[in-house]
Protein backbone atom coordinates (compact mmCIF):
# COMPACT_ATOMS: atom_id res chain seq x y z
CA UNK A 1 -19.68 -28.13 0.50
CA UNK A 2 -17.25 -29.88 -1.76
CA UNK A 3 -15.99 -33.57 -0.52
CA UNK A 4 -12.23 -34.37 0.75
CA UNK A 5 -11.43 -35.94 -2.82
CA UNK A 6 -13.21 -32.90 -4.54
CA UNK A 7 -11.53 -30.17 -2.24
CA UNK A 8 -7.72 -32.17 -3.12
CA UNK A 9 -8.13 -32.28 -6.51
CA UNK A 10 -8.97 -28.19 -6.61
CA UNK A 11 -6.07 -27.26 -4.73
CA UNK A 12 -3.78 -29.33 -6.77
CA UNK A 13 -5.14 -27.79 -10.14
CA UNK A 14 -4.95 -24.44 -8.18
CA UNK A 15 -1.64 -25.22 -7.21
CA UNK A 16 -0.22 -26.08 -10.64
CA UNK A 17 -2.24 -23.26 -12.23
CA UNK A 18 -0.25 -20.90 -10.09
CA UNK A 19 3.10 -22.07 -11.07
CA UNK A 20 2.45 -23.18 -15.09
CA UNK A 21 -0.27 -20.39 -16.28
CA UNK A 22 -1.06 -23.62 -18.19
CA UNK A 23 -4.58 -25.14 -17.93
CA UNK A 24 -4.68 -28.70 -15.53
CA UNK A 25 -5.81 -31.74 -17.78
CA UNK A 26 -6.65 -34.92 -15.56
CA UNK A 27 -3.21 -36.48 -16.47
CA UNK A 28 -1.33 -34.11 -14.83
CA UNK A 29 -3.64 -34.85 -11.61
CA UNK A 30 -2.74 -39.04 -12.01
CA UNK A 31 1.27 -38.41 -11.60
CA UNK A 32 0.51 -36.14 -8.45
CA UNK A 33 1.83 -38.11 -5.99
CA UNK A 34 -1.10 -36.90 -3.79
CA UNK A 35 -3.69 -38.18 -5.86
CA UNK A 36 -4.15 -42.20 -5.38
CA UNK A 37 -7.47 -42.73 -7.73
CA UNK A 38 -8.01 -43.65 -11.12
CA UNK A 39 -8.10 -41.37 -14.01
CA UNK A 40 -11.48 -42.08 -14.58
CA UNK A 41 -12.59 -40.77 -11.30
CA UNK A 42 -10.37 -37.83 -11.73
CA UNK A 43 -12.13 -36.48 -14.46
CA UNK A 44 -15.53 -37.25 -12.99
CA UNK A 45 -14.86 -35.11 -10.45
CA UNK A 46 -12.87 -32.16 -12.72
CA UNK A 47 -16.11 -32.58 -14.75
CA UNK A 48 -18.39 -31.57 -10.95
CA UNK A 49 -16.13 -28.85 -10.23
CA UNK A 50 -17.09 -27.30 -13.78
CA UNK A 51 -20.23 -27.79 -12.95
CA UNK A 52 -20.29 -26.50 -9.30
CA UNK A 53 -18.63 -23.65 -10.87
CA UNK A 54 -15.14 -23.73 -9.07
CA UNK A 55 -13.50 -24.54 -12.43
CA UNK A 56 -13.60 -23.68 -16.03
CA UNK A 57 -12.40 -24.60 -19.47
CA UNK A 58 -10.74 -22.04 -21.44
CA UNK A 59 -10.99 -24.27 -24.82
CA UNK A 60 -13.27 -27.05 -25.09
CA UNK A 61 -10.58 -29.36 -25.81
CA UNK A 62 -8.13 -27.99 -23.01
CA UNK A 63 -7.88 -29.08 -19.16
CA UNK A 64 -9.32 -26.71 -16.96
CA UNK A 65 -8.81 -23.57 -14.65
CA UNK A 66 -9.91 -21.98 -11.58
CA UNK A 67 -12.96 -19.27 -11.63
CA UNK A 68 -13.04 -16.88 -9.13
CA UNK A 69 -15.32 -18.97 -7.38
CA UNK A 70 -12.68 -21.47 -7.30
CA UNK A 71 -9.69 -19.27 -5.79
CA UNK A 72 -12.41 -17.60 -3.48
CA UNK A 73 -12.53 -21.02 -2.08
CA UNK A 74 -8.75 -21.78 -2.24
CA UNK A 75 -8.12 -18.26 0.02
CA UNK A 76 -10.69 -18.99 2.38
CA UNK A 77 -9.99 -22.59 2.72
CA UNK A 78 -6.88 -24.22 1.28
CA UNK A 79 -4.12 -20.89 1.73
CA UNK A 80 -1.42 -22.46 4.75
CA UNK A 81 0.76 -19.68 5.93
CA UNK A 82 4.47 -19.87 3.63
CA UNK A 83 7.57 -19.76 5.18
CA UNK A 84 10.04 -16.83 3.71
CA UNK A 85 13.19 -17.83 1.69
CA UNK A 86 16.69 -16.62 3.16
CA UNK A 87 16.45 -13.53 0.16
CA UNK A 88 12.95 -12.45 1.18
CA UNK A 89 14.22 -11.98 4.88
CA UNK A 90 16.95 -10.17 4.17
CA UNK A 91 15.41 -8.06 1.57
CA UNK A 92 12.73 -6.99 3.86
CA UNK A 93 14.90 -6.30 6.92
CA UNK A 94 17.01 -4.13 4.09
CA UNK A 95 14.34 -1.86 4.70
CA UNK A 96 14.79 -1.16 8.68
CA UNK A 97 18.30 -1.16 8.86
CA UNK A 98 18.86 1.34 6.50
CA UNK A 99 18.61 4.17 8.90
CA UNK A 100 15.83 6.09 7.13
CA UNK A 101 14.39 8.70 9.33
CA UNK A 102 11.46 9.89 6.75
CA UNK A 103 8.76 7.61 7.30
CA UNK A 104 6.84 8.19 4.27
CA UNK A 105 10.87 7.21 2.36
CA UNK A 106 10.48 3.53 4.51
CA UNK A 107 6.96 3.31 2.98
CA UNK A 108 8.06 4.69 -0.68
CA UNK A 109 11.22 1.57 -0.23
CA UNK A 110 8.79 -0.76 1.46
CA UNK A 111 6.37 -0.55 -2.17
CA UNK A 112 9.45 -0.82 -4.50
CA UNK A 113 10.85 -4.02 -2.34
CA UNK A 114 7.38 -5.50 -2.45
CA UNK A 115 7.17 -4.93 -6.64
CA UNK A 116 10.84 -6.46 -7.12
CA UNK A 117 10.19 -9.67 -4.74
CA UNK A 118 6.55 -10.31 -6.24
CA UNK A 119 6.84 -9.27 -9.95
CA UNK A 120 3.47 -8.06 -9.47
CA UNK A 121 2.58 -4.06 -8.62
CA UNK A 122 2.42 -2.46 -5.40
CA UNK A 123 0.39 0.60 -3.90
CA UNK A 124 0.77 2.03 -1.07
CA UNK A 125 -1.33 5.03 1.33
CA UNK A 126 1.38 6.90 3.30
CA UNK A 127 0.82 7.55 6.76
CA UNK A 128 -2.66 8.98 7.49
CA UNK A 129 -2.18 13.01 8.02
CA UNK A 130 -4.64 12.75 11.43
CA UNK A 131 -1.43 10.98 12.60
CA UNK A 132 0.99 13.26 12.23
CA UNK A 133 1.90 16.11 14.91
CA UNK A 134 4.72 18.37 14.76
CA UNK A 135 8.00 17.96 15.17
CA UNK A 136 9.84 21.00 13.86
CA UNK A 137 9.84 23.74 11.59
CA UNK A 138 12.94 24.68 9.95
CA UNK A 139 14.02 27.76 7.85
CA UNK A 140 16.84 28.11 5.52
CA UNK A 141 17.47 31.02 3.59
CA UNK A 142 18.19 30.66 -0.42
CA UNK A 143 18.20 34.64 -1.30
CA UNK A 144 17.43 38.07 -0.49
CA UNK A 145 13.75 37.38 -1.00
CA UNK A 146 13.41 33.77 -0.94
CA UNK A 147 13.33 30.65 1.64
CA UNK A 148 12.44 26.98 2.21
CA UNK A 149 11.05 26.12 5.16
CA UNK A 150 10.88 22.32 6.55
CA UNK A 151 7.97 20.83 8.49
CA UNK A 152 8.79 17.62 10.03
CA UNK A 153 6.02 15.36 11.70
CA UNK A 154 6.63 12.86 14.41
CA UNK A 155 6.22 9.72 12.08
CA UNK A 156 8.94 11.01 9.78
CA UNK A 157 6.47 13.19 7.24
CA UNK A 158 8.97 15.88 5.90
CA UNK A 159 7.56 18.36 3.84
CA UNK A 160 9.64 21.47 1.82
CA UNK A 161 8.12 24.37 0.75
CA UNK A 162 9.37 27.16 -1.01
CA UNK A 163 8.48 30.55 0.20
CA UNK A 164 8.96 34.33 -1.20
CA UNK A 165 9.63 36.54 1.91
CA UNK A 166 7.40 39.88 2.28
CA UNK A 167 8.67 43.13 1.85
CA UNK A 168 9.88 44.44 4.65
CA UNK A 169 10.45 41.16 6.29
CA UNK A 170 14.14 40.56 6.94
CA UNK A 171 15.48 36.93 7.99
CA UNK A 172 15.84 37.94 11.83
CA UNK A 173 12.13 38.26 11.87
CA UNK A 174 11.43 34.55 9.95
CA UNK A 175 14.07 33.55 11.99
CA UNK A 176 12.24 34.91 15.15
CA UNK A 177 9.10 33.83 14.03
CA UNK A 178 10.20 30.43 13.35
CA UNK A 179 11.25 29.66 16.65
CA UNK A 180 8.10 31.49 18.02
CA UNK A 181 6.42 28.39 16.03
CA UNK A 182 8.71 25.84 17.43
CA UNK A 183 8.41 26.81 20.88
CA UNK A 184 4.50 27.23 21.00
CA UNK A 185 3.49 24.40 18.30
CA UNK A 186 5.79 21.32 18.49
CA UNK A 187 3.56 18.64 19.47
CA UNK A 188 0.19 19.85 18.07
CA UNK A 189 -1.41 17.59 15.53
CA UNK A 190 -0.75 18.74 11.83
CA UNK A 191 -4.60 19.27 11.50
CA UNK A 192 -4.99 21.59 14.30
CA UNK A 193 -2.11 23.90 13.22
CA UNK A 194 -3.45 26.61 11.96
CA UNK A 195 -6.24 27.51 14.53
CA UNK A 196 -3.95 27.21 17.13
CA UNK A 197 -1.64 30.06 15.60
CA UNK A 198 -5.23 31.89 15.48
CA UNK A 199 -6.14 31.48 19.26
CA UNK A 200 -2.07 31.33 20.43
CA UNK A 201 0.74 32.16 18.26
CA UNK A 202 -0.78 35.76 17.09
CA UNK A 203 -0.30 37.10 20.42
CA UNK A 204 2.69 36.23 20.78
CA UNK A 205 3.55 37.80 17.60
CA UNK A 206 1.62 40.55 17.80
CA UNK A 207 3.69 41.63 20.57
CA UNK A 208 7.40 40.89 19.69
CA UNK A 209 7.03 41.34 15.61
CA UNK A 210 6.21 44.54 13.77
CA UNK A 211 5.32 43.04 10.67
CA UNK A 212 3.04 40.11 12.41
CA UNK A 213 0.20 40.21 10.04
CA UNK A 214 1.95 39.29 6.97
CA UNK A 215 3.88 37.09 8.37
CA UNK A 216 0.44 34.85 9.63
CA UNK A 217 -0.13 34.99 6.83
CA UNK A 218 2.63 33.50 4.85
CA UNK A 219 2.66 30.83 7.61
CA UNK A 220 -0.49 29.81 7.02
CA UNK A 221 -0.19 29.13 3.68
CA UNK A 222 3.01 27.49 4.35
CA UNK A 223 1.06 25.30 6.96
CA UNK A 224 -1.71 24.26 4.77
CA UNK A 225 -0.97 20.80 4.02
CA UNK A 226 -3.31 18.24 1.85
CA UNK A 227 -5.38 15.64 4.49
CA UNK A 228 -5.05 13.07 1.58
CA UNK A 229 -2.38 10.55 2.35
CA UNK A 230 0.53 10.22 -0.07
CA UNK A 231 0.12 7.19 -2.53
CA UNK A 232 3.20 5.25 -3.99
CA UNK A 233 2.89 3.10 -6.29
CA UNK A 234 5.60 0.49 -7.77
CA UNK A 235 6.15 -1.75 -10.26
CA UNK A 236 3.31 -0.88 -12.75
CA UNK A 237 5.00 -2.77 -15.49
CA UNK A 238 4.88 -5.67 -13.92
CA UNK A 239 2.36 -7.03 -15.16
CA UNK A 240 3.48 -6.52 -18.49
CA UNK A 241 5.55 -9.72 -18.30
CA UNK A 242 2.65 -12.25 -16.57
CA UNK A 243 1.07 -14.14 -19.58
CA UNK A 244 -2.44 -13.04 -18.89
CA UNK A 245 -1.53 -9.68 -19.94
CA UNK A 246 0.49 -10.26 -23.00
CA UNK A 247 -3.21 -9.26 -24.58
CA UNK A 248 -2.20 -5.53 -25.15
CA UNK A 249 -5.80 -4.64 -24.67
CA UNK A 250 -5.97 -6.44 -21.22
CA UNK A 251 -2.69 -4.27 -20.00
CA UNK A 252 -4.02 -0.72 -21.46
CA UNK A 253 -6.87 -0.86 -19.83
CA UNK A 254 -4.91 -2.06 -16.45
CA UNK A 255 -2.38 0.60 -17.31
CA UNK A 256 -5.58 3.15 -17.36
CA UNK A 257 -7.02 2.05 -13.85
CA UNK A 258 -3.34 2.35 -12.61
CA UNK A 259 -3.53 6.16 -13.70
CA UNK A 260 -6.88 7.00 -11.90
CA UNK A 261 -5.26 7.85 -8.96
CA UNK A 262 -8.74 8.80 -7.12
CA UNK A 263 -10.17 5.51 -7.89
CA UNK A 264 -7.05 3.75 -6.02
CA UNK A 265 -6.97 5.70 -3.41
CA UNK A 266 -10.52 5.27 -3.01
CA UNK A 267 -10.32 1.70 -3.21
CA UNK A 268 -7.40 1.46 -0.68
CA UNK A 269 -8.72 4.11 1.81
CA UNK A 270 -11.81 1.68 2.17
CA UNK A 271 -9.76 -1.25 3.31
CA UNK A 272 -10.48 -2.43 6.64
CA UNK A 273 -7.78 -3.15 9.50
CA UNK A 274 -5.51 -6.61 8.69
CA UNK A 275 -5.46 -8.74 5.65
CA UNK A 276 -7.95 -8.77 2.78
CA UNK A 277 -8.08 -10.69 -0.42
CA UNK A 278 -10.41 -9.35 -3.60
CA UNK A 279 -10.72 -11.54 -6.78
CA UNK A 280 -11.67 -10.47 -10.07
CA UNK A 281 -14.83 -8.68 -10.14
CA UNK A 282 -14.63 -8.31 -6.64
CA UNK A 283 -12.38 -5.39 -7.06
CA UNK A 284 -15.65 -3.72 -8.28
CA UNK A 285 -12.79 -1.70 -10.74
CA UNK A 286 -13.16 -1.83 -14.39
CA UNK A 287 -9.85 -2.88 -16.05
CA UNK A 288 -9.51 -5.47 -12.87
CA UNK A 289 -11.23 -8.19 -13.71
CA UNK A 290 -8.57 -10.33 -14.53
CA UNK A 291 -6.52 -9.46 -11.20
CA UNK A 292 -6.57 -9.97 -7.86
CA UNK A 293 -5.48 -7.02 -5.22
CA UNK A 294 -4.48 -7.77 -1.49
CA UNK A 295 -4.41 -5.22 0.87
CA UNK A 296 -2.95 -5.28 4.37
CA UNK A 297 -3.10 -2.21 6.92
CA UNK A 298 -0.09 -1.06 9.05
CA UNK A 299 -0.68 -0.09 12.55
CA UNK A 300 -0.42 1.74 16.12
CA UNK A 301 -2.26 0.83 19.20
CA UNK A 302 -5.21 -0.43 17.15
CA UNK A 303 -5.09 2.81 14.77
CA UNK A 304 -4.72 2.43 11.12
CA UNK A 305 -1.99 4.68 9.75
CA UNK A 306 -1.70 3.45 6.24
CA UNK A 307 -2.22 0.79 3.13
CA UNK A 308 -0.34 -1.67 1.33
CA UNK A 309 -1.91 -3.56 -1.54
CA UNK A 310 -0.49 -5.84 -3.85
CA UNK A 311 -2.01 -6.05 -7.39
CA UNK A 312 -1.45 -9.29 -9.60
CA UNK A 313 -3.15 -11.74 -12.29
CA UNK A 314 -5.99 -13.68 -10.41
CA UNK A 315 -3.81 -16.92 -10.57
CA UNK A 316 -1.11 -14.59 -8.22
CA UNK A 317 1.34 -16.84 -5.49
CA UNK A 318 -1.48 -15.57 -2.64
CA UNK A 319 0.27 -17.62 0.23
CA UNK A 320 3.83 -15.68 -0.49
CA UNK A 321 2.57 -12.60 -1.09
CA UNK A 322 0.44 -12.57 2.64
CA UNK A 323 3.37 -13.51 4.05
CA UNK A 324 5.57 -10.48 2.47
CA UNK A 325 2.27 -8.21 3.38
CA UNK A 326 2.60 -9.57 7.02
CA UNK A 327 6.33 -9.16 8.07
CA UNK A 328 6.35 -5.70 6.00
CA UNK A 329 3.34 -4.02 7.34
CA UNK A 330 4.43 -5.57 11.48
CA UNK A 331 7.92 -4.16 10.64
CA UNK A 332 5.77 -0.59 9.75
CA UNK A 333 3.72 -0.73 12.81
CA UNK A 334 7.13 -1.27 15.06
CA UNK A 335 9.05 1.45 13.43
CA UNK A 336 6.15 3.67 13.92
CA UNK A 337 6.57 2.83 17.58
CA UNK A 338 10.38 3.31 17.81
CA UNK A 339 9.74 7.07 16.38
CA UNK A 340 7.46 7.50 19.19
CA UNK A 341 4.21 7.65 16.83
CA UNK A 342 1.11 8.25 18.28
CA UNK A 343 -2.27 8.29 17.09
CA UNK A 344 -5.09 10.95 17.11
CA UNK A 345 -8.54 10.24 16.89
């Protein structure tokens, strides 16, 4: 366990790493106004950090920087919770005062807000589809032959698909058959949609349509919807413009992980419930070494619905960007709430 002295001095070179990019030297330490011992000492104990392996040298002539080990230590230990400037609020509340009734849009604006205030990049897992249930099905006719129907979930999902009407299938019968859907399915969880027109709806069809069959069948396909959730993802240049990337080898292979969109979702879709920090290799993602990704979950009664991460260089503001992850992902869970969400197991 490091000393009181020893656990100072690493959050002040932390500190200054954070906001300089520029390796701490034991002179910068002396005009800290925290720091009340001699230079000597400082350096004695810079020089046990090293060694303890919470800092590094990057040259052997330069001052030194944090190893992982170091900000794994500063997260756990050191983080206090930062209080949101005036522009922060109102940029956040931006987002739930807009009147946007499409969930998965508030999500979509909730990534791009998060890239813009941080300057680092932001991913983010849509609503999970096990929590969506059915709101509404909607047809509007475009042609003779052709038709886009509308499923709308509960938490805001909305989902067009464009659909070529059977022969001899007229719009009275999608029109019937639509609100044969409406009346018998509103309510029923996305998942379970297309048994329940197996075991239900057909019947009902059966007996009021002539030209049932094909038209189960074009709602089926029209009702098949992926079980991945929808991943957004914002401000990949970003990183572009922190320092540690300037090395165009560093960003390309960033820039490649960023692209593997089955590794992210992978990694995201593992996150447990609240707040998580990863450092460096602790992303266990090749072309993430240099980075640091935290992840926060958004809620309902103790149900996970989706994932926000934020990915930046290691030496990323952690306390700001937990607080942005916190207001954001309460200000999810509520809105979920006020759109009468609920969860399915």
């Amino acid at each position: 366990m490091l000393t009181p002295r020893q656990t100072l001095i690493l959050q002040i070179v932390i500190d200054d790493y954070i906001r300089s990019a520029q390796p701490v030297g034991s002179r910068i330490l002396s005009k800290n106004d925290a720091v009340s011992f001699s230079s000597a000492t400082i350096r004695n104990e810079m020089a046990d950090l090293e060694e303890l392996g919470y800092l590094e040298k990057t040259h052997i002539s330069s001052g030194r920087v944090p190893s992982e080990k170091g900000y794994r230590f500063y997260v756990d230990h050191l983080l206090a919770p930062q209080t949101l400037g005036t522009e922060d609020v109102q940029a956040i509340e931006s987002i739930f005062t807009d009147q946007i009734f499409e969930f998965e849009k508030v999500v979509q604006k909730s990534a791009n807000i998060l890239s813009d205030l941080t300057h680092y990049t932001t991913i983010a897992l849509g609503p999970k589809v096990n929590a969506n249930k059915l709101c509404s099905i909607q047809l509007i006719p475009v042609g003779l032959q052709t038709g886009v129907v509308i499923i709308v979930t509960d938490t805001g999902l909305v989902t067009n698909k464009t659909i070529t009407i059977p022969e001899g299938v007229d719009v009275f019968d999608l029109e019937k058959m639509i609100k044969i859907l409406n009346e018998r399915l509103v309510g029923v969880p996305i998942l379970e949609l297309q048994d329940r027109i197996a075991t239900e709806v057909v019947e009902v069809m059966r007996i009021h349509m002539k030209n049932h069959a094909s038209m189960i069948s074009l709602m089926n396909d029209v009702l098949t919807i992926k079980k991945d959730q929808k991943m957004f993802t914002s401000g990949k240049t970003n990183m572009l413009f922190q320092p540690e990337f300037h090395d165009i080898k560093k960003f390309h292979n960033l820039l490649s992980t960023f692209n593997n969109e089955k590794d992210l979702r992978g990694m995201l879709s593992q996150r447990k419930d609240g707040i998580h920090v990863m450092i460096g290799r602790e992303t266990a993602v090749t072309g993430m070494e240099n980075c640091s990704l935290i992840t926060a979950t958004y809620s309902l009664s103790g149900k996970e619905l989706g994932t926000f991460a934020i990915l930046g260089p290691t030496r990323m503001e952690y306390s700001r960007v937990i607080s942005l992850l916190q207001v954001i992902t309460n200000g999810l869970s509520n809105l979920f709430k006020e759109l009468g969400g609920e969860v399915s197991d």
